[in-house]
Protein backbone atom coordinates (compact mmCIF):
# COMPACT_ATOMS: atom_id res chain seq x y z
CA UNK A 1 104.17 -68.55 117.33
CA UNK A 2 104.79 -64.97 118.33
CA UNK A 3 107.03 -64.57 115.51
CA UNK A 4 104.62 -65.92 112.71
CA UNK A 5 101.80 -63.86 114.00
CA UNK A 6 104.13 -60.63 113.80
CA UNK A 7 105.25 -61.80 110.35
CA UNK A 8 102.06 -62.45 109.11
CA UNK A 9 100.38 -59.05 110.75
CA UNK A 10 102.97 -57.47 108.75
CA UNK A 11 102.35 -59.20 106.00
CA UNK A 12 98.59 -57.62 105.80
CA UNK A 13 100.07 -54.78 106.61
CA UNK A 14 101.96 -54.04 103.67
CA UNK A 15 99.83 -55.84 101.06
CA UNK A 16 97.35 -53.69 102.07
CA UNK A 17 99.28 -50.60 102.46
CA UNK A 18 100.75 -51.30 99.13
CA UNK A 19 97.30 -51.88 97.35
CA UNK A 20 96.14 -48.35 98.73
CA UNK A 21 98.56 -46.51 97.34
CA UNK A 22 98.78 -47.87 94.24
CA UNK A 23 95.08 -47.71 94.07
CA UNK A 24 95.33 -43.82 94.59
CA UNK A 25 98.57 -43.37 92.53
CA UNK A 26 97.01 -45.19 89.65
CA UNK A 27 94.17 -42.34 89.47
CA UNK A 28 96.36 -39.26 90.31
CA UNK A 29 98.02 -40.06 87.17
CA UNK A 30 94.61 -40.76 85.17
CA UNK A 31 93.43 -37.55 86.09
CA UNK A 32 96.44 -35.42 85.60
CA UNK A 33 96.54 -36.93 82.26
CA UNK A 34 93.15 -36.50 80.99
CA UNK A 35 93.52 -33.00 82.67
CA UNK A 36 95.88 -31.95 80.26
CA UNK A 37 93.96 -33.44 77.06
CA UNK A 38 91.65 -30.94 78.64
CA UNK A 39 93.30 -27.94 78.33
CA UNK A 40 95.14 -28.94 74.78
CA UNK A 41 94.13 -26.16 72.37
CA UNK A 42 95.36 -28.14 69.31
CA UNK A 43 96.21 -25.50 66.53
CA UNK A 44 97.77 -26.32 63.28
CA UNK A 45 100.99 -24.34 62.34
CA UNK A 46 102.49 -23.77 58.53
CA UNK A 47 106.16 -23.33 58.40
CA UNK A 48 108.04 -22.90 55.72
CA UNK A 49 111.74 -22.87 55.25
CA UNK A 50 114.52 -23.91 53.22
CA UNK A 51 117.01 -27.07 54.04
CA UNK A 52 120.82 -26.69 53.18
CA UNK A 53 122.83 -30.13 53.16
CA UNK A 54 126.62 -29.17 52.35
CA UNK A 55 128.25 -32.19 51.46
CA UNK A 56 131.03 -30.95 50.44
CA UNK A 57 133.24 -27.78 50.33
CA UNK A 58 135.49 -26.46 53.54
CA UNK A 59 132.43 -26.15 55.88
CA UNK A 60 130.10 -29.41 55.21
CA UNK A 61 127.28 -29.36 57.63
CA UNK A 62 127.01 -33.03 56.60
CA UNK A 63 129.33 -36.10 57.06
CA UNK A 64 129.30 -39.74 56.28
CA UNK A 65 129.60 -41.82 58.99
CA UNK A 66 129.01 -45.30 57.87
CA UNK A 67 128.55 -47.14 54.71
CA UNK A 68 130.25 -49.39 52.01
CA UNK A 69 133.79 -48.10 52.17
CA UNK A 70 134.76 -45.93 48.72
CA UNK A 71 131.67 -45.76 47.71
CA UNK A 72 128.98 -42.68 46.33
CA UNK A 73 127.26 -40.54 48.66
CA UNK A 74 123.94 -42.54 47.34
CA UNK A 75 124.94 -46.10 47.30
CA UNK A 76 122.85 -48.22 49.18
CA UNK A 77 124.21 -48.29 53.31
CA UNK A 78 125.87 -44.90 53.39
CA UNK A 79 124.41 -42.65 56.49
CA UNK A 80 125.28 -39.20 57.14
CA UNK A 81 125.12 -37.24 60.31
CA UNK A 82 123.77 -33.63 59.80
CA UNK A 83 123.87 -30.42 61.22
CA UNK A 84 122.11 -28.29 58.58
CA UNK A 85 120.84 -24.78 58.07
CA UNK A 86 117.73 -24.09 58.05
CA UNK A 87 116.83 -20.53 56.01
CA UNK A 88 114.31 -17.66 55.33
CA UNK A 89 115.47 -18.19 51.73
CA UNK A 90 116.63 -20.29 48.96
CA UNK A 91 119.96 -18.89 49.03
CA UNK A 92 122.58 -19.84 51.55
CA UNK A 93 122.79 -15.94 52.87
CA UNK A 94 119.26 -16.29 53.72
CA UNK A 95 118.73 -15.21 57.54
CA UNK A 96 119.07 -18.46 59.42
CA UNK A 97 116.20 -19.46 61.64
CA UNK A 98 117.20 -23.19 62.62
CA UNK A 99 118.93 -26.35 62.34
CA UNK A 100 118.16 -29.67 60.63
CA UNK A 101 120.27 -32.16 63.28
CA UNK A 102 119.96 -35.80 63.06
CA UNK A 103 120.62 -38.49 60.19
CA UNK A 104 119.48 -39.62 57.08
CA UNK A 105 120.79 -43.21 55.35
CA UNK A 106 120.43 -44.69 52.05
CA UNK A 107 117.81 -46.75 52.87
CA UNK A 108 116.89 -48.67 48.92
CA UNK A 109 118.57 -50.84 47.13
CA UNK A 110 116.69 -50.02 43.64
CA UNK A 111 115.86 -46.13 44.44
CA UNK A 112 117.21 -43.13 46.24
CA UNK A 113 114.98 -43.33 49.59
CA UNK A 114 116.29 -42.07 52.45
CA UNK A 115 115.21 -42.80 56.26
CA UNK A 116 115.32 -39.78 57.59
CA UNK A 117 115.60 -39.15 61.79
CA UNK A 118 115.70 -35.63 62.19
CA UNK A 119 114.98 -32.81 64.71
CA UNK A 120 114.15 -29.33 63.42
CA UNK A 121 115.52 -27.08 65.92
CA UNK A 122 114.13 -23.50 65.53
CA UNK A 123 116.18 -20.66 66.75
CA UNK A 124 114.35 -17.69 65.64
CA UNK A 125 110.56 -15.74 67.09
CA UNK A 126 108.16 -17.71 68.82
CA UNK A 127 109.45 -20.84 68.11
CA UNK A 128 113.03 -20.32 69.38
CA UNK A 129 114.00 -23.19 71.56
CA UNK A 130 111.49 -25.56 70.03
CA UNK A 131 111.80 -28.44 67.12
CA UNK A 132 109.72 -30.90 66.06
CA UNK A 133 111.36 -34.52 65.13
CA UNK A 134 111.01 -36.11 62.01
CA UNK A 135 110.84 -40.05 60.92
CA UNK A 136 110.27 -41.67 57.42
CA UNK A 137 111.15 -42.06 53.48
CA UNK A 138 112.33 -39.39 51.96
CA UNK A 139 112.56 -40.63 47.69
CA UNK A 140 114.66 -38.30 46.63
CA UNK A 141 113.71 -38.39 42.73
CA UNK A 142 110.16 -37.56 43.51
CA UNK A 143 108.86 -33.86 42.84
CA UNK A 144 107.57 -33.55 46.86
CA UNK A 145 107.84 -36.29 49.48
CA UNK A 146 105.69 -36.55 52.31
CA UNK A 147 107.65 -37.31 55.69
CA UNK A 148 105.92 -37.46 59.38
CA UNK A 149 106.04 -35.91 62.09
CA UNK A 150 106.28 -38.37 65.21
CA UNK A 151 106.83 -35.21 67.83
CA UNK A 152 108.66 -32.05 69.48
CA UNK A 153 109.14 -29.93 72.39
CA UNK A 154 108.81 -26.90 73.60
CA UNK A 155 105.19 -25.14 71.74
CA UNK A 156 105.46 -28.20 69.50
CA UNK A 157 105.03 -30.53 72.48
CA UNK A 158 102.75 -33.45 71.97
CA UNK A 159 103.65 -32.48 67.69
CA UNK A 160 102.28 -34.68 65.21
CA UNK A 161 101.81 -33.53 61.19
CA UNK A 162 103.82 -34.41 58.06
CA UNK A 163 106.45 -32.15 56.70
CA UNK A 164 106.02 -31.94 52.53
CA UNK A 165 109.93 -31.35 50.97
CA UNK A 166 110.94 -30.57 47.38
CA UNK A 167 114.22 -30.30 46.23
CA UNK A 168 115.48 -26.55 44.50
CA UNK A 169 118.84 -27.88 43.39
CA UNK A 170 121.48 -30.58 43.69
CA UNK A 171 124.69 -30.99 42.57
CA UNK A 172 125.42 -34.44 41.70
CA UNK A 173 129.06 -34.43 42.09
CA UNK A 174 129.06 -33.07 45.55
CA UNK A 175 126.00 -34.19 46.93
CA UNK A 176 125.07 -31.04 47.79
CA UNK A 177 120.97 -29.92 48.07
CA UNK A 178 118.45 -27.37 48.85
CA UNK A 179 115.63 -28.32 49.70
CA UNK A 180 112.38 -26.28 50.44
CA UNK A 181 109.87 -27.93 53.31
CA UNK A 182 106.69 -26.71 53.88
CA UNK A 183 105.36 -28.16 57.20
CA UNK A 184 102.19 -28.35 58.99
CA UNK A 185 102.47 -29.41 62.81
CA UNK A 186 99.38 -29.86 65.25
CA UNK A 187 100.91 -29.36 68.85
């Protein structure tokens, strides 16, 4: 008897206990929370830069690393891992202020669409340190494509916006591109 009253007094205990605290963790974190939606100053930002994918060449800042084996850069399957510059300028010499780093695959079967996941990773001013991250279609053949923006870190924390791109020049025998993107981010 002795033990089932212990057991059962200990029971309470730590149902009780345990409803308490999660009682008063459960509003610590609704009030941190809407503290911070508080003190959000949302702001948009325009940036504009230009995108470099070197396909080919000694020094590609892009590589295929799955797809249909022998088969075009633009064939339906192929994904490529990037690590591109991001420039000031049109031209390649253009002072570097980040990196496009992420992936982009041949996403259509009929088209040239791209998925794009990338992470614009700024390395010059105010914005050194930060990116913002990048999901959705890219068609290729279209004057200026429209891509989100699903995030970031750093001042782009809590990022949302669309990034517009339109391509300068591409060679079709390398696969090489510049790009220019103007983006607007709300962080």
């Amino acid at each position: 008897m002795a033990c089932f009253l212990s057991f059962t007094v200990f029971t309470l205990y730590f149902t009780h206990f345990s409803i308490f605290f999660n009682t008063i963790n459960g509003v610590f974190i609704e009030e941190v929370v809407q503290d911070i939606a508080i003190k959000r100053d949302d702001k948009t930002t325009h940036l504009h830069f230009y995108f470099h994918d070197i396909v080919g060449g000694k020094n590609p800042s892009v590589v295929r690393i799955a797809g249909p084996p022998d088969s075009f850069i633009g064939n339906f399957g192929n994904t490529m891992m990037a690590d591109d510059p991001l420039t000031e300028g049109p031209k390649p010499t253009s002072k570097l202020v980040g990196k496009a780093q992420g992936l982009y695959a041949m996403a259509a079967q009929n088209d040239l669409a791209l998925l794009m996941v990338m992470n614009f990773v700024f390395l010059e001013g105010k914005y050194n340190g930060s990116s913002i991250s990048i999901l959705g279609r890219n068609a290729v053949l279209h004057d200026q494509r429209e891509m989100p923006i699903v995030g970031g870190n750093g001042l782009f924390r809590f990022a949302r916006g669309y990034a517009l791109a339109h391509t300068i020049s591409a060679d079709p025998s390398t696969g090489d591109a510049i790009v220019e993107y103007n983006v607007y981010v709300r962080a």
